[in-house]
Protein backbone atom coordinates (compact mmCIF):
# COMPACT_ATOMS: atom_id res chain seq x y z
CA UNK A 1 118.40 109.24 120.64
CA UNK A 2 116.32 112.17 120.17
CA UNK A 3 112.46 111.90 121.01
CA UNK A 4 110.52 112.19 118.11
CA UNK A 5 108.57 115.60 117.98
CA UNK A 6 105.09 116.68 116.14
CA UNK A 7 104.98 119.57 113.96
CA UNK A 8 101.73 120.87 113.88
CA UNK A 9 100.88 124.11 111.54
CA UNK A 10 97.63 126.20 112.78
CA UNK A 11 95.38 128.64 110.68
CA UNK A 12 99.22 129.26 109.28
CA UNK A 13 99.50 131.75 105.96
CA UNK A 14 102.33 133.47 104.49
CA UNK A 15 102.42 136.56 102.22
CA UNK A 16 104.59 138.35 100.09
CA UNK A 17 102.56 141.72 99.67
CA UNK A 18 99.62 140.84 98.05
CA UNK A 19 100.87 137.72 96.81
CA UNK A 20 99.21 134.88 99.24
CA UNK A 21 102.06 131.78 99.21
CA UNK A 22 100.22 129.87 102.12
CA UNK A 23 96.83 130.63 102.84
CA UNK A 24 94.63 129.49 106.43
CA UNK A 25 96.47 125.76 106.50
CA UNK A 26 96.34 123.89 109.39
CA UNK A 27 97.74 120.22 109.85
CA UNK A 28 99.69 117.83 112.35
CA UNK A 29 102.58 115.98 111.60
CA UNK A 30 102.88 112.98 113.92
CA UNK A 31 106.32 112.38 115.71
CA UNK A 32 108.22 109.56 113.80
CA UNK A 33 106.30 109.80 110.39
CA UNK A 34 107.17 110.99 106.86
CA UNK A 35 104.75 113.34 105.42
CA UNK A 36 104.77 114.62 102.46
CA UNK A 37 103.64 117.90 100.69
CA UNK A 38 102.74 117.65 97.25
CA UNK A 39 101.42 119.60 94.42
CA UNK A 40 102.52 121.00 91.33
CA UNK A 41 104.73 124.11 90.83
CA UNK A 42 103.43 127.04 92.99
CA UNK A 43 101.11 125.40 95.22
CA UNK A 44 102.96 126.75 98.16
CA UNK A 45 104.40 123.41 99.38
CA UNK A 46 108.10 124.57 99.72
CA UNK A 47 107.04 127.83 101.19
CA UNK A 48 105.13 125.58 103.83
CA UNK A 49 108.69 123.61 104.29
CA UNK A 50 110.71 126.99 104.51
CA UNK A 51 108.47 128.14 107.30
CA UNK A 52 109.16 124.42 109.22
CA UNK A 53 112.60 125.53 108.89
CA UNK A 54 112.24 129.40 110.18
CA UNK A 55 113.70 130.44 107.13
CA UNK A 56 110.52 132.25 106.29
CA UNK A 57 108.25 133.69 109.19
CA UNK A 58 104.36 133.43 109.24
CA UNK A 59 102.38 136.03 108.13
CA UNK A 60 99.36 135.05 110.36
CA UNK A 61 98.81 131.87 112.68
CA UNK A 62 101.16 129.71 114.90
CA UNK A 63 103.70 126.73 114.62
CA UNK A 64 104.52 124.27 116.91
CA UNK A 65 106.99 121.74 116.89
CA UNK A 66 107.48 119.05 119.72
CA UNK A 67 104.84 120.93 121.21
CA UNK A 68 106.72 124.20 121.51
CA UNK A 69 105.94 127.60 119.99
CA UNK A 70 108.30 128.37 117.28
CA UNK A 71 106.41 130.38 115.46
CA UNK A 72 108.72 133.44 115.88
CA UNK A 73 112.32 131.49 116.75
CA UNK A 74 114.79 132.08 114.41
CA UNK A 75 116.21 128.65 112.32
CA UNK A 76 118.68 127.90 114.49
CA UNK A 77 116.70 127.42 117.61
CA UNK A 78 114.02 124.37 115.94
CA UNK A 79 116.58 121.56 115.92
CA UNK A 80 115.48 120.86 112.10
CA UNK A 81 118.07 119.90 109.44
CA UNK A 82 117.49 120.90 105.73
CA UNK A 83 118.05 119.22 102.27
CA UNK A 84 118.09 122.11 99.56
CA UNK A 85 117.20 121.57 95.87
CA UNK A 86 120.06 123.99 95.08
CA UNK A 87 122.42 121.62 96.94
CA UNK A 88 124.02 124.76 99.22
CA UNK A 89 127.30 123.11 99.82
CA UNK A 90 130.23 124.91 100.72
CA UNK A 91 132.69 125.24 98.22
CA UNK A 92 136.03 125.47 99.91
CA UNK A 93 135.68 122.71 101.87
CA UNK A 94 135.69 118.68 100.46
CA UNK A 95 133.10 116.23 99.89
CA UNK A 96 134.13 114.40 103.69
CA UNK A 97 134.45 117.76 105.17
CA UNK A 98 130.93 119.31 104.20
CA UNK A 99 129.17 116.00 105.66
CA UNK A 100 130.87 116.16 108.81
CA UNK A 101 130.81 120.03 109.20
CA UNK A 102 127.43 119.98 111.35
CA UNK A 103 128.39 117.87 114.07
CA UNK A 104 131.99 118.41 114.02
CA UNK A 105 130.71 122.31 114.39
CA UNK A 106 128.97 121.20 117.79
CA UNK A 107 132.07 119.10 118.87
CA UNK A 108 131.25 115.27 117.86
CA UNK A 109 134.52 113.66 118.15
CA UNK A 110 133.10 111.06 115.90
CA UNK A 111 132.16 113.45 113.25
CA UNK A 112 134.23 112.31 110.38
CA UNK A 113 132.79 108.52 111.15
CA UNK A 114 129.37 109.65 110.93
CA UNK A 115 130.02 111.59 107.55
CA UNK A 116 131.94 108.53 105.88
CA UNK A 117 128.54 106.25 107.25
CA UNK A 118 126.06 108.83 105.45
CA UNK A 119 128.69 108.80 102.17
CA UNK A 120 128.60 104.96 101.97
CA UNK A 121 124.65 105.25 102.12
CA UNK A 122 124.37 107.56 99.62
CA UNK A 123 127.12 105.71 97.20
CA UNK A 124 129.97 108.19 97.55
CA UNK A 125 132.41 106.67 99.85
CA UNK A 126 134.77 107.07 97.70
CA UNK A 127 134.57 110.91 96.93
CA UNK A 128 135.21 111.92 100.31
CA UNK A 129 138.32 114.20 98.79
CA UNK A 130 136.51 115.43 96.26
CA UNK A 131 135.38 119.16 95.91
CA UNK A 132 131.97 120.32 95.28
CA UNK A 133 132.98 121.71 91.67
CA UNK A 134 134.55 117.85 90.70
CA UNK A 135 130.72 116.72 91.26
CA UNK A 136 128.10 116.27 88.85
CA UNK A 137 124.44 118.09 89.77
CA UNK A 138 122.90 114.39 90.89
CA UNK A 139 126.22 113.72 93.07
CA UNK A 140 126.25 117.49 94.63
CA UNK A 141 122.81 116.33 95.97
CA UNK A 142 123.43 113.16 97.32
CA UNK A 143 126.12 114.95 99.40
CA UNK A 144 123.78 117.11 100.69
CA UNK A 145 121.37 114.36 101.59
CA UNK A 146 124.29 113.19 103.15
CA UNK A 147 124.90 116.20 105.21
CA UNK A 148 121.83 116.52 106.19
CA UNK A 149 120.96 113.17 107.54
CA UNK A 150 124.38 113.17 109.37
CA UNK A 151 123.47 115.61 111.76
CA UNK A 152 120.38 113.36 112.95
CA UNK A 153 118.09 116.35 114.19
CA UNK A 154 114.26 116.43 115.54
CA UNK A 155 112.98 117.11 112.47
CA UNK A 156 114.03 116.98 108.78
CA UNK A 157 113.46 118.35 106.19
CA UNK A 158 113.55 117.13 102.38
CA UNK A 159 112.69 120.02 99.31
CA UNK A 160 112.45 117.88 96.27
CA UNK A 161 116.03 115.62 97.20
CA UNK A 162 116.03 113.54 94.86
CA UNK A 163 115.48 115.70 91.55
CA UNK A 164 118.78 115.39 90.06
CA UNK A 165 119.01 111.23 90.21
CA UNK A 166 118.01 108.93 87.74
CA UNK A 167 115.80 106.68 88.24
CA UNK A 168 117.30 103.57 90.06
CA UNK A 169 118.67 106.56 92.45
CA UNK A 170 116.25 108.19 92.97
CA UNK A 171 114.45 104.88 93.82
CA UNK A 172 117.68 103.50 95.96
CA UNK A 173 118.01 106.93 97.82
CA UNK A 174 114.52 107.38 98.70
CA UNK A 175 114.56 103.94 100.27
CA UNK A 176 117.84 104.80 101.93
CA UNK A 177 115.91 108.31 103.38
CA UNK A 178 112.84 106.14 104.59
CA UNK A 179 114.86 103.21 106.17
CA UNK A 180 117.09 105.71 108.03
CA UNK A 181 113.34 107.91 109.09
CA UNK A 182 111.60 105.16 110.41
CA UNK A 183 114.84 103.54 111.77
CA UNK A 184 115.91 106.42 114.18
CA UNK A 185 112.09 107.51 114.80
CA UNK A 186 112.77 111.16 112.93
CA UNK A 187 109.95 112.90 112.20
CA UNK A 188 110.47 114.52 108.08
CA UNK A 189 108.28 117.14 106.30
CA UNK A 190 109.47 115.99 102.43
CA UNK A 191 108.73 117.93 99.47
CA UNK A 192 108.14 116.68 96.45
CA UNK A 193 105.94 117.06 92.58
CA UNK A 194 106.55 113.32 92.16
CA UNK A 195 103.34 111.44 92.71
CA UNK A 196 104.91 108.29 92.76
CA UNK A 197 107.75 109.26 95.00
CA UNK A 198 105.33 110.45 97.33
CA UNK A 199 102.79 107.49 97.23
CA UNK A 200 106.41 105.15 97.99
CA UNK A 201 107.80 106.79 100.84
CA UNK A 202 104.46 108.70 102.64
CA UNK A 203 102.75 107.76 106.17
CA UNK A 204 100.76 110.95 104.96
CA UNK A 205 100.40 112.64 102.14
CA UNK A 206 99.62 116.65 102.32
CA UNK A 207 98.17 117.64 98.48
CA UNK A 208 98.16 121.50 98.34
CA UNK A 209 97.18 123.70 95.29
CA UNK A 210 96.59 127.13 94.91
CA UNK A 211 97.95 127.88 98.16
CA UNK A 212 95.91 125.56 100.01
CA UNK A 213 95.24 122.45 101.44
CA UNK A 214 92.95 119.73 98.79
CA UNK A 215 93.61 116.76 101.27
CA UNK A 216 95.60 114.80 103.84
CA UNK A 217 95.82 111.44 104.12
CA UNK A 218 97.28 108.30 103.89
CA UNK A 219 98.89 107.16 100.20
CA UNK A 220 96.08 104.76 100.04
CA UNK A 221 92.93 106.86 101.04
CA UNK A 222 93.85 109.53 98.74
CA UNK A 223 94.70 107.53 95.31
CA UNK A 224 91.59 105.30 96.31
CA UNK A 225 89.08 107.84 97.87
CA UNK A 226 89.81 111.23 96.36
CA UNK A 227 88.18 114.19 97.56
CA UNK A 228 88.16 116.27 94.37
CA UNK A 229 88.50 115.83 90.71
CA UNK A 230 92.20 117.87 91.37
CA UNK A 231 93.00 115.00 94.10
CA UNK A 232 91.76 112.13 92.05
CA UNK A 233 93.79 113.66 88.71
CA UNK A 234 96.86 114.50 90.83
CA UNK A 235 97.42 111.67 92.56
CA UNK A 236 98.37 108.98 89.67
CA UNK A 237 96.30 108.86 86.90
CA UNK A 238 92.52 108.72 86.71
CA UNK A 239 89.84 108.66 84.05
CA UNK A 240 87.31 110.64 85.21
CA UNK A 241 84.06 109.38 84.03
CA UNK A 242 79.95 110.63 83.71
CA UNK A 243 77.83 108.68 85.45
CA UNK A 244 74.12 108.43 87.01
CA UNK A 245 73.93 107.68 90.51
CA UNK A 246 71.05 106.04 91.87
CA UNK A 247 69.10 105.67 95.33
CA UNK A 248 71.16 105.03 98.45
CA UNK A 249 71.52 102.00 100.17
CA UNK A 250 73.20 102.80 103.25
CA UNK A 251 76.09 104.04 102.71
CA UNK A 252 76.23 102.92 99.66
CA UNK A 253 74.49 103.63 95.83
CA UNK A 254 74.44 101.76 92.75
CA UNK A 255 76.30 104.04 89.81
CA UNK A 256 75.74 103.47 86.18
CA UNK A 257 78.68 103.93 83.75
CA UNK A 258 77.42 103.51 80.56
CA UNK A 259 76.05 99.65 80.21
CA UNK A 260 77.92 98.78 83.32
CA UNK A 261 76.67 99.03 86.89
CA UNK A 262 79.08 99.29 89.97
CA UNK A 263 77.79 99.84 93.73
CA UNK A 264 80.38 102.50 95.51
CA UNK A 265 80.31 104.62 98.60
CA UNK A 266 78.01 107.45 97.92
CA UNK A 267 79.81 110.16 100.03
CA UNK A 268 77.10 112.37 100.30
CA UNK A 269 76.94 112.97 96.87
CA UNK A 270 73.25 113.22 96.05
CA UNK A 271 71.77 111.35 92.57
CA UNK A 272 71.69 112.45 89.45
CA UNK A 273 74.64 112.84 86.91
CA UNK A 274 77.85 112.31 89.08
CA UNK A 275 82.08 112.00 88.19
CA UNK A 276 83.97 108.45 88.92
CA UNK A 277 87.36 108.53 88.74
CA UNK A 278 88.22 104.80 87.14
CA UNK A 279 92.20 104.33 87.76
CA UNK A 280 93.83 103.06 84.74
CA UNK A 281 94.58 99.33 86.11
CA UNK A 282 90.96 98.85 87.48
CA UNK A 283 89.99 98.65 84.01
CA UNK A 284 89.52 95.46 82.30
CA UNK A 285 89.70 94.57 78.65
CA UNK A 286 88.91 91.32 77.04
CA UNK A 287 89.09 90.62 73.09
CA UNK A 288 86.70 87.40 74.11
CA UNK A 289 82.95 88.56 73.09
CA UNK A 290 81.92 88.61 76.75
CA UNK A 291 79.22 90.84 79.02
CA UNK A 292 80.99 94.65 79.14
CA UNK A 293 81.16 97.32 77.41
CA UNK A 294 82.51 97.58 73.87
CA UNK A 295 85.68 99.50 73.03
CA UNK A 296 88.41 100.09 70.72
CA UNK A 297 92.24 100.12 71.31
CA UNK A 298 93.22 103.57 69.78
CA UNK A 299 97.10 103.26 70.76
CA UNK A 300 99.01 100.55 72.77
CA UNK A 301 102.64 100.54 74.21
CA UNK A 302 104.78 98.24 75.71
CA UNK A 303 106.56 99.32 78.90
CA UNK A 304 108.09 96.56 79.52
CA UNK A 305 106.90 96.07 83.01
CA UNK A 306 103.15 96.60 81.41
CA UNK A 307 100.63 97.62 78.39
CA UNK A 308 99.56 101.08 78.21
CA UNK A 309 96.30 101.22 76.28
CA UNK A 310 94.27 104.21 75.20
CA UNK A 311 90.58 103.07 74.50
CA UNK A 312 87.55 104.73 72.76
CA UNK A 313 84.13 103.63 74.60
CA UNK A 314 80.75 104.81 75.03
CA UNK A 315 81.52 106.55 77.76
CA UNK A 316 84.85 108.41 76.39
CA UNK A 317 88.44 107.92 76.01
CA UNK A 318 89.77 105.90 78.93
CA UNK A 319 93.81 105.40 79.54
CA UNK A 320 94.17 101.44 80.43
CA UNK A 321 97.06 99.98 82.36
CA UNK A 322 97.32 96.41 81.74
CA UNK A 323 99.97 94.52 83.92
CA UNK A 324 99.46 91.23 81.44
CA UNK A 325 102.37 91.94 78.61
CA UNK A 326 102.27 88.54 77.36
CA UNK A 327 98.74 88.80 75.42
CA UNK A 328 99.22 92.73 73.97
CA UNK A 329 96.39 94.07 71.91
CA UNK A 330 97.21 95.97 69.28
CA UNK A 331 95.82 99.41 67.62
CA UNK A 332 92.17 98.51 65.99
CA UNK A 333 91.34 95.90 68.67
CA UNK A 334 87.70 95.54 69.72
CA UNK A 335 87.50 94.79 73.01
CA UNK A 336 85.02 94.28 76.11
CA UNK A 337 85.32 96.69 79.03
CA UNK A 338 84.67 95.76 82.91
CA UNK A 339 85.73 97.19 86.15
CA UNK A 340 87.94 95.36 88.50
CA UNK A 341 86.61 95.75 92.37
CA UNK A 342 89.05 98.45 93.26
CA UNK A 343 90.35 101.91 92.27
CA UNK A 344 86.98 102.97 91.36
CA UNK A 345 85.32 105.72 93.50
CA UNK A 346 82.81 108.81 93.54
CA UNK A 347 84.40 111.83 92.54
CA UNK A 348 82.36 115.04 94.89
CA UNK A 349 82.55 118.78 93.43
């Protein structure tokens, strides 16, 4: 088995005239980890990917990967394996036969086994004699997850893999990807808009906008500690809130929401009026006539799986996700509002 290799991107940018696609990033990928780059449509994450892969070249700053400066080696010399959103399979040859074509191509005897293993993972074992055209969209990229993870390289790479599945494969798949990642060590760079794809299959997360880097960090820190109002908003949902924040204590502050008083990590924010981004299921809602703040249910749906409430209060409109479906609320509902001890954090800038 391969040894797992770092890709680390330094001062990196990328332009296309004076269009800037990647501006000044810098960031390490640890060998044997899944990151993720996310961000919504233009941010410059799949650029980032294509430049992994060599099939774009740096406009300024260096790449490394396994320690090793490819910053000007052509695709074919980084030992990385791609998944395309556009599927790129080749259309003369059969399902069977474009799985096995990369190692057969470097003389694995055992090509064709490996291919039928990666079909059976990806729930197409039995289209092996298929051709690309006899596909649907969603099946046409499961073969090419297929292909790629057949081939077992240093590094792989995902951009957006799982867009054409519905949703219990999307969810299956995306397991299968991270089981077979962590299982054989690889190290994958994973591209994806999906939020809660990314929060389900990320050792780190990488949000980019505008060309940039917002954060890095782990699913956790950045859905519970966001750095910016465009982290806390893009990573799940958030209702971000007015507040007044008090003296410090420490590292710590009391913050004032209205009639209710929370103490959070002040994060060099100084006091005075301040933004706290609330996640929906932190909030707490209670027809009793209890100690809170008083609200009205607006809307309510059931999702089955939960409530989705959206609530008028003092301190504005605040979406509610309550996991509780067997006591739903409906429309007109006064209720009391309190904060659960989580998902509740200072929001700087």
């Amino acid at each position: 088995m391969k040894k797992a290799a770092d890709v680390e991107f330094r001062s990196v940018a990328k332009r296309y005239g004076g269009v800037t696609a990647v501006d000044d990033i810098s960031f390490r990928i640890e060998p044997g980890t899944l990151a993720t780059l996310l961000g919504p449509s233009g941010c410059g994450k799949t650029t980032t990917l294509r430049l992994i892969a060599g099939l774009e070249m740096v406009s300024a700053g260096t790449i490394t990967i396994g320690g090793r400066d490819v910053t000007s080696a052509p695709a074919s010399e980084r030992d990385v394996s791609m998944v395309f959103q556009s599927y790129a399979l080749f259309p003369h040859m059969n399902v069977l036969e474009n799985v096995a074509y990369g190692p057969s191509v470097s003389g694995d005897k055992a090509a064709k086994d490996k291919a039928h293993e990666k079909l059976r993972m990806v729930g197409l074992d039995q289209f092996g004699s298929r051709m690309p055209s006899e596909l649907s969209g969603g099946q046409q990229q499961r073969v090419a997850v297929a292909r790629a993870l057949v081939l077992e390289p240093q590094v792989l790479l995902f951009d957006e893999p799982l867009s054409n599945l519905d949703a219990k494969l999307r969810r299956r798949v995306r397991e299968e990807i991270r089981e077979l990642q962590q299982g054989l060590g690889l190290t994958v760079a994973y591209v994806t808009h999906d939020q809660q794809e990314a929060l389900a299959v990320s050792d780190q997360i990488i949000v980019m906008s505008n060309a940039r880097i917002a954060q890095i960090g782990a699913p956790r820190e950045l859905y519970e500690t966001p750095r910016d109002r465009f982290v806390a908003d893009f990573i799940g949902d958030a209702n971000l809130v007015e507040a007044e924040l008090g003296a410090h204590r420490g590292s710590r502050a009391l913050v004032r929401l209205g009639g209710l008083e929370v103490e959070l990590e002040h994060r060099g924010v100084a006091p005075g009026t301040v933004r706290v981004a609330v996640r929906p299921e932190s909030i707490v809602l209670k027809k009793e006539n209890s100690s809170g703040l008083r609200g009205k249910i607006q809307k309510a749906a059931y999702l089955g799986t939960h409530m989705e409430y959206t609530v008028e209060a003092p301190i504005g409109q605040l979406f509610v996700v309550d996991r509780d479906v067997s006591r739903p609320m409906p429309a007109g509902t006064e209720v009391s509002i309190t904060l659960a001890d989580h998902g509740v954090a200072l929001v700087p800038g």
